[in-house]
PDB file of N, CA and C in Angstrom:
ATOM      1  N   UNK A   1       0.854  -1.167   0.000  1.00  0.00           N
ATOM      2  CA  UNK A   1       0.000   0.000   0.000  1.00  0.00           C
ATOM      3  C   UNK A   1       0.900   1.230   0.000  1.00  0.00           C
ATOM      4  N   UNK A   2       0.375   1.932  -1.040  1.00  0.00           N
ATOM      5  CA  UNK A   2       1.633   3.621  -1.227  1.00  0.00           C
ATOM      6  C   UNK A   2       1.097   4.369   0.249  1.00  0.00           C
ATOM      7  N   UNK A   3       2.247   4.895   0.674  1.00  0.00           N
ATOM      8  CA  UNK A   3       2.109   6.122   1.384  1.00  0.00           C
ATOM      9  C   UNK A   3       1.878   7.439   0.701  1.00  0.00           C
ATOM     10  N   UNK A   4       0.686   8.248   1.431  1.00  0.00           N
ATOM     11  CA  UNK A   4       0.447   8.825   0.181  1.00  0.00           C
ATOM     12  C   UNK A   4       0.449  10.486   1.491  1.00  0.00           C
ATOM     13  N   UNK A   5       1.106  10.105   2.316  1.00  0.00           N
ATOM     14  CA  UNK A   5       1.485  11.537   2.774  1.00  0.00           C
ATOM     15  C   UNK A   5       1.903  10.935   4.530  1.00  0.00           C
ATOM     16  N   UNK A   6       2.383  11.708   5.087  1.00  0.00           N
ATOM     17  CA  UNK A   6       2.194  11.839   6.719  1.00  0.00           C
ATOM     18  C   UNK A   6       3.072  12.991   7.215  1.00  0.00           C
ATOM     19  N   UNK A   7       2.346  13.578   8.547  1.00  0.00           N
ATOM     20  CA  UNK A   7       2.571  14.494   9.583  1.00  0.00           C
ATOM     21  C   UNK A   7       2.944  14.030  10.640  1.00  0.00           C
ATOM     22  N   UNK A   8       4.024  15.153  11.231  1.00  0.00           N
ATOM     23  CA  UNK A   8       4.535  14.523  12.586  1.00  0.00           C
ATOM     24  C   UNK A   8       3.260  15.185  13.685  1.00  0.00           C
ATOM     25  N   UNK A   9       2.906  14.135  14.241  1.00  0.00           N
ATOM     26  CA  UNK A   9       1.813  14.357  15.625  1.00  0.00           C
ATOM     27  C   UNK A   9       3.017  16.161  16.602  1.00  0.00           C
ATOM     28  N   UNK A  10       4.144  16.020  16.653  1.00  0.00           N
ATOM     29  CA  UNK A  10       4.777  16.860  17.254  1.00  0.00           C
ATOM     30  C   UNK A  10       4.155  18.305  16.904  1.00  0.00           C
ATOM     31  N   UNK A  11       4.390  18.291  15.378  1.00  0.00           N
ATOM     32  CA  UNK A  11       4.269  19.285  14.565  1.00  0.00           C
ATOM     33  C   UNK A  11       2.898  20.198  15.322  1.00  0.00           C
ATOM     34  N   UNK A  12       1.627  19.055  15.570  1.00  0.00           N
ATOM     35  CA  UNK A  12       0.200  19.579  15.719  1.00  0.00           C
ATOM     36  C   UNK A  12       0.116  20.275  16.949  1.00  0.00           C
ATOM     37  N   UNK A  13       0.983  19.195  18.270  1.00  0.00           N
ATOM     38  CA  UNK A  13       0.787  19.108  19.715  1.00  0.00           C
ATOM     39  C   UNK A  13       1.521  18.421  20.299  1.00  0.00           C
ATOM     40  N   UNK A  14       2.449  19.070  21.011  1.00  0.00           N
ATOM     41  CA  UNK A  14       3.451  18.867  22.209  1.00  0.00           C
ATOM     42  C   UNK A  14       3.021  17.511  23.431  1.00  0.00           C
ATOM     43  N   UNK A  15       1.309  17.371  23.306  1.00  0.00           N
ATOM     44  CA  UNK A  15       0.547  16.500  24.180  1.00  0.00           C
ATOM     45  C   UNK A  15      -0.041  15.689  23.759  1.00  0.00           C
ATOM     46  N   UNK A  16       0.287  13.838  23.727  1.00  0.00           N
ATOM     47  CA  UNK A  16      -0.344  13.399  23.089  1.00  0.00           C
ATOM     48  C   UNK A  16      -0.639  11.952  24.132  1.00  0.00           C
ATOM     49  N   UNK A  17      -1.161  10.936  23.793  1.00  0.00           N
ATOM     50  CA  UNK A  17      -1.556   9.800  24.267  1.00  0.00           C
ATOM     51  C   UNK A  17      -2.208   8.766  23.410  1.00  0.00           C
ATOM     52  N   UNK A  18      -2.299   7.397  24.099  1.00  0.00           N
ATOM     53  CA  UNK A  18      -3.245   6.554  23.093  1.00  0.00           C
ATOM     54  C   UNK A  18      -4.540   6.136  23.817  1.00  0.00           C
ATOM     55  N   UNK A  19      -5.360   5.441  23.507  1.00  0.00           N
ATOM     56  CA  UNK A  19      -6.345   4.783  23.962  1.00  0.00           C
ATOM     57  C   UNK A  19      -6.769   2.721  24.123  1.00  0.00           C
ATOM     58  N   UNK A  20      -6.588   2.575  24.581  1.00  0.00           N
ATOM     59  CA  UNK A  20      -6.647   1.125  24.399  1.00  0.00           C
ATOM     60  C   UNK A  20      -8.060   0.898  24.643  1.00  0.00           C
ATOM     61  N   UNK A  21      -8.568   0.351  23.192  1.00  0.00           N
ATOM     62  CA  UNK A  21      -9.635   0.356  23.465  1.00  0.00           C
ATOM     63  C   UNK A  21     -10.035  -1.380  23.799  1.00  0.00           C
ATOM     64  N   UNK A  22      -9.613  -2.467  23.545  1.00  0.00           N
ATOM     65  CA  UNK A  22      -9.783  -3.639  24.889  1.00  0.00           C
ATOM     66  C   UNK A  22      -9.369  -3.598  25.969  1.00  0.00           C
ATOM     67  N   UNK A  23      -9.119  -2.576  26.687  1.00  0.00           N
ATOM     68  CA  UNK A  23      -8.872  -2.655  27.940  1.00  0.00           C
ATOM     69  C   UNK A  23      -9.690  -1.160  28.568  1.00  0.00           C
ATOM     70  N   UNK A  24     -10.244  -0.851  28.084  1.00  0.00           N
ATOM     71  CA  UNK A  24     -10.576   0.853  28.036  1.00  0.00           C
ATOM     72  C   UNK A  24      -9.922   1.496  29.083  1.00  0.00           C
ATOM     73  N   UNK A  25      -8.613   2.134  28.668  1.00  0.00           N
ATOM     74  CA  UNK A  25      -7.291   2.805  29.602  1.00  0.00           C
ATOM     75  C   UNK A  25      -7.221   3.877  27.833  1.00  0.00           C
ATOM     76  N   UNK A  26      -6.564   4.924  29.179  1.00  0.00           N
ATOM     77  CA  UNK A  26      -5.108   5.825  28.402  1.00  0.00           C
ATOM     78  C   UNK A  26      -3.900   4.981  28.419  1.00  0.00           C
ATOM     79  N   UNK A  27      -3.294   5.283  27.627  1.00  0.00           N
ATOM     80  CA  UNK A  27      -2.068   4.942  27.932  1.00  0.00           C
ATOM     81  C   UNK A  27      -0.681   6.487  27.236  1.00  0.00           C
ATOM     82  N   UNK A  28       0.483   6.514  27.500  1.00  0.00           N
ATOM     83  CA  UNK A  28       1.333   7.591  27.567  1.00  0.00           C
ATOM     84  C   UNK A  28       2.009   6.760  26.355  1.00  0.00           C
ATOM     85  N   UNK A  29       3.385   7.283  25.704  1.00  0.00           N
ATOM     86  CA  UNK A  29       4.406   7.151  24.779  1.00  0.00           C
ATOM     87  C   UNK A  29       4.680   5.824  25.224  1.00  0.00           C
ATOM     88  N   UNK A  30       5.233   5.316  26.350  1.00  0.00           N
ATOM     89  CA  UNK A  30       5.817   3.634  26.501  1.00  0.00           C
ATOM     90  C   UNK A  30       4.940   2.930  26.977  1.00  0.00           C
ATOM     91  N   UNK A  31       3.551   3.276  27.061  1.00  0.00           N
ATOM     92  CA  UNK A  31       2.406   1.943  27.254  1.00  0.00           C
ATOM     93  C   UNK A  31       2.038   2.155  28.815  1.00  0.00           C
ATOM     94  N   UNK A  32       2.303   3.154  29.059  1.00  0.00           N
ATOM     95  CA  UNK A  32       2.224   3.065  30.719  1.00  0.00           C
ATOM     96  C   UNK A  32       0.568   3.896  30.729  1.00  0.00           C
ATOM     97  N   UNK A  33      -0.072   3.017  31.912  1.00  0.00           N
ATOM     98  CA  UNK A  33      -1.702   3.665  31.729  1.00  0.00           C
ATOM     99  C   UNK A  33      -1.185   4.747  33.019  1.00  0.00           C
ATOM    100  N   UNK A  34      -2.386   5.777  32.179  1.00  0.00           N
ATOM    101  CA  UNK A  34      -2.141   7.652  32.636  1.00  0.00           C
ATOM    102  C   UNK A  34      -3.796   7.569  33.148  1.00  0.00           C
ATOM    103  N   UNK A  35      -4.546   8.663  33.951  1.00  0.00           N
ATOM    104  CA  UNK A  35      -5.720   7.965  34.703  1.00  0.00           C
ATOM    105  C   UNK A  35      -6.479   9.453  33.591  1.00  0.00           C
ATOM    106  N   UNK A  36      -5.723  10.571  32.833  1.00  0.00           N
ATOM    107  CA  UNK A  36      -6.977  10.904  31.619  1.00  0.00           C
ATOM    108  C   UNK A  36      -6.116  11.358  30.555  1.00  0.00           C
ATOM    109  N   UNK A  37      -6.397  11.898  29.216  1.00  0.00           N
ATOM    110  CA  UNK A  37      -6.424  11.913  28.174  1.00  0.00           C
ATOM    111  C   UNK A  37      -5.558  13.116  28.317  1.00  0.00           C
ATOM    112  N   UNK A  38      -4.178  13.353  27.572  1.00  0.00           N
ATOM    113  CA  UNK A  38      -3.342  14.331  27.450  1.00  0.00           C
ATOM    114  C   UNK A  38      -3.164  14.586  25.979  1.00  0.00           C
ATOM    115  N   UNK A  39      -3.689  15.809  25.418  1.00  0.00           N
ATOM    116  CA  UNK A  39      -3.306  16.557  24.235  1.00  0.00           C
ATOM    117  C   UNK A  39      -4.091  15.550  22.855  1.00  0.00           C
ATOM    118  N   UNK A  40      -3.492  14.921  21.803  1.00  0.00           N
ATOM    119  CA  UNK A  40      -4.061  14.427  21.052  1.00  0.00           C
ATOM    120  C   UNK A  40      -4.391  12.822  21.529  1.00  0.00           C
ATOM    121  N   UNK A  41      -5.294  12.031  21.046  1.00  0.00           N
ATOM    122  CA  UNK A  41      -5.604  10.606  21.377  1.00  0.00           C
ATOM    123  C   UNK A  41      -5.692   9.840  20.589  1.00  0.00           C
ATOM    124  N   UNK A  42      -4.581   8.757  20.584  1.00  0.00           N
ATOM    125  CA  UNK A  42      -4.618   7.610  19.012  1.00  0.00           C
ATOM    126  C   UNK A  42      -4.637   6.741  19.514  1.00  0.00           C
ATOM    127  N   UNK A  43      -5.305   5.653  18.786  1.00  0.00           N
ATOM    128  CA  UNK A  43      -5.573   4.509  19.185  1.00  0.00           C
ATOM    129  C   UNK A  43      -4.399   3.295  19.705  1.00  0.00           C
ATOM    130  N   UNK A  44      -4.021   2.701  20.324  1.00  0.00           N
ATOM    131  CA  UNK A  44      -3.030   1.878  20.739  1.00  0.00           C
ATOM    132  C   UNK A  44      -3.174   0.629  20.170  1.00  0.00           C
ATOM    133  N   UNK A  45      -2.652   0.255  19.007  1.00  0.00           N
ATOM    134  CA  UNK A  45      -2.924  -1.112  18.624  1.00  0.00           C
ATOM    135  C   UNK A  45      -1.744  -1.429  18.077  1.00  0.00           C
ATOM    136  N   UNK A  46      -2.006  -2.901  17.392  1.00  0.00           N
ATOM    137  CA  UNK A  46      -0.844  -3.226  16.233  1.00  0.00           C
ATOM    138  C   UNK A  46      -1.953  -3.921  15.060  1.00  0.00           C
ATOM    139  N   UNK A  47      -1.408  -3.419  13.726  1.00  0.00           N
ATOM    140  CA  UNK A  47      -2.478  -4.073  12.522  1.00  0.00           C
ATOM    141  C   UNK A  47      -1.376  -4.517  11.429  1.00  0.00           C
ATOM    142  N   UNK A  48      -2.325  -4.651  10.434  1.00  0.00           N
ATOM    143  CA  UNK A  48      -1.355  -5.254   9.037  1.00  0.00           C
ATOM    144  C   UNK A  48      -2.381  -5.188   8.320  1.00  0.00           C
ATOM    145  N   UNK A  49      -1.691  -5.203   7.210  1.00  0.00           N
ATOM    146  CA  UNK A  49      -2.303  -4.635   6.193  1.00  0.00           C
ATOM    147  C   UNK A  49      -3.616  -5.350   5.395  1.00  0.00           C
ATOM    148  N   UNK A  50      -3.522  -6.584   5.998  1.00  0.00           N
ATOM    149  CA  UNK A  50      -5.072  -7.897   5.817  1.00  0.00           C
ATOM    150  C   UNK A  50      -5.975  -6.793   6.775  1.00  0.00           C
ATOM    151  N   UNK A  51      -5.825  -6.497   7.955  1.00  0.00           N
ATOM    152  CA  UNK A  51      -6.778  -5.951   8.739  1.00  0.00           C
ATOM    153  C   UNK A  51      -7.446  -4.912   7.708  1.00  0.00           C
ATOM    154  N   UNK A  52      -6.530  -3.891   7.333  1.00  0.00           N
ATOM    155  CA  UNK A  52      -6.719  -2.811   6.447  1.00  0.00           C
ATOM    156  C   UNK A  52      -7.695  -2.919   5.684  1.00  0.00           C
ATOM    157  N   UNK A  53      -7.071  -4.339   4.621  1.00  0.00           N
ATOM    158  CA  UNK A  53      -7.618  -4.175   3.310  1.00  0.00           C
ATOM    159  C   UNK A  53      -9.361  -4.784   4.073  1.00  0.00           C
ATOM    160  N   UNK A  54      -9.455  -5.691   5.064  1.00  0.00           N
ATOM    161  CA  UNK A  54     -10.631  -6.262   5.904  1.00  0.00           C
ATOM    162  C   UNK A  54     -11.823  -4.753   6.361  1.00  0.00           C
ATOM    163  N   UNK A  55     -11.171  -3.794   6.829  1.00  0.00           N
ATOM    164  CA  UNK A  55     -11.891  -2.411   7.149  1.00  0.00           C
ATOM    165  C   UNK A  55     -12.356  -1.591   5.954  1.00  0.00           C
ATOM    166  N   UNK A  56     -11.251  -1.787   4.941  1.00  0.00           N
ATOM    167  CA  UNK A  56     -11.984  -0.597   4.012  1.00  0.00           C
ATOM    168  C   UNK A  56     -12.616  -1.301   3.442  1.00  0.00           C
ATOM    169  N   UNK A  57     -12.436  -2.695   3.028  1.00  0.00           N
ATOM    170  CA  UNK A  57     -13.786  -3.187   2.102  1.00  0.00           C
ATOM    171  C   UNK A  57     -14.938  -3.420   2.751  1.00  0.00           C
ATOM    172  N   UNK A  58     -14.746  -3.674   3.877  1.00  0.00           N
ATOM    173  CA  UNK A  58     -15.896  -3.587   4.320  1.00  0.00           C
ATOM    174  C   UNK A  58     -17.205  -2.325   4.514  1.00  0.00           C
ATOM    175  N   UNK A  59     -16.089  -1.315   4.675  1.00  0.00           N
ATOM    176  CA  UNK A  59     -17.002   0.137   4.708  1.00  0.00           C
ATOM    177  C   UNK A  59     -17.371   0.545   2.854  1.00  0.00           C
ATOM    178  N   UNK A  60     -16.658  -0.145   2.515  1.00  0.00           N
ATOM    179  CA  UNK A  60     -17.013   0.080   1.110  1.00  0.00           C
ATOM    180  C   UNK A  60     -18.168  -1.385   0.655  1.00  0.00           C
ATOM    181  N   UNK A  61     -18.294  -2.124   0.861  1.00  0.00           N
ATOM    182  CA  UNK A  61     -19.570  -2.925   0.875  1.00  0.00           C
ATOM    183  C   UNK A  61     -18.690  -4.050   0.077  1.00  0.00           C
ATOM    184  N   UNK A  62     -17.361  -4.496  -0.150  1.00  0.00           N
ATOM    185  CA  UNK A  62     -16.882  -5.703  -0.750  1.00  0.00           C
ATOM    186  C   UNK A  62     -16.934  -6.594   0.152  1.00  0.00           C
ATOM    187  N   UNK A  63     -16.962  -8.038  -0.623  1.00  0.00           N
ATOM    188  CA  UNK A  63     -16.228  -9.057   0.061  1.00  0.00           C
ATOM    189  C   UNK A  63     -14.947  -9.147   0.861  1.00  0.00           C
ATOM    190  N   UNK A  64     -15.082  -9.474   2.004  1.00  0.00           N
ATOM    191  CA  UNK A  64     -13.798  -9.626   3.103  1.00  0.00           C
ATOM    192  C   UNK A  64     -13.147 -10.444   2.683  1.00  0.00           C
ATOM    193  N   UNK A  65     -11.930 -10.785   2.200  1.00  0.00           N
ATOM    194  CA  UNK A  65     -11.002 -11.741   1.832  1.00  0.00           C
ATOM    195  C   UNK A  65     -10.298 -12.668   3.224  1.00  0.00           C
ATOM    196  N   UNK A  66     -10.075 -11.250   4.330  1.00  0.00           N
ATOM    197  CA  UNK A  66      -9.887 -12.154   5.565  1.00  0.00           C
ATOM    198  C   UNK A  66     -10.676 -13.108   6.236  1.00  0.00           C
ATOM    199  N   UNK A  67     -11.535 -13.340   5.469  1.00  0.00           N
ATOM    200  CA  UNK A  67     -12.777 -14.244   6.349  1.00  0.00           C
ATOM    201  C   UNK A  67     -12.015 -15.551   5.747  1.00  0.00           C
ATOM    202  N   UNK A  68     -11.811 -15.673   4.449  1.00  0.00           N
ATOM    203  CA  UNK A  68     -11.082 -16.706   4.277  1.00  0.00           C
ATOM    204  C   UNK A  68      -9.971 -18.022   4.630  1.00  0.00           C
ATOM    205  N   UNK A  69      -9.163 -16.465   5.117  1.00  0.00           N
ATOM    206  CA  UNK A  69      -8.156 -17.007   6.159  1.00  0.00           C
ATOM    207  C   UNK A  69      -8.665 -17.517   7.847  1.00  0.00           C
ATOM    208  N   UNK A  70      -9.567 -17.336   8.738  1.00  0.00           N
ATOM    209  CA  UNK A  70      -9.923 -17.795   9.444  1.00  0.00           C
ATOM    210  C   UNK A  70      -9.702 -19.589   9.912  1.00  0.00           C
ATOM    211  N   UNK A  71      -9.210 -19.294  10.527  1.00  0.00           N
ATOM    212  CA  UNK A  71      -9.683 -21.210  11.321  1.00  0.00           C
ATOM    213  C   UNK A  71     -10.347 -21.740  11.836  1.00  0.00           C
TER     214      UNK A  71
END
């Protein structure tokens, strides 16, 4: 998949954090849970690019190819 641009989070805001959303916590830069939300908020995960292509086709109304792969 092309990269088709990116911004440094710095650039926007000096304050940032993630969200874990299976565990519903903040969390800070090294994973450490913070008790609220500092400056910008991104999601805390890890994906690949099956997940990807699994989300946009789906919001776009295609067939999921990852269903395939399942066990």
């Amino acid at each position: 998949m092309p990269v088709i641009g990116n911004t440094s989070v710095m650039e926007t805001s000096s304050e940032y954090c993630y969200f874990d959303v299976l565990y519903k916590k903040y969390l800070d830069s090294k994973g450490n849970e913070i008790s609220d939300p500092k400056g910008l908020v991104g999601p805390w995960g890890l994906s690949n690019y099956l997940v990807m292509d699994d989300l946009i086709s789906e919001k776009l109304g295609l067939p999921i190819k990852g269903e395939s792969y399942a066990t």
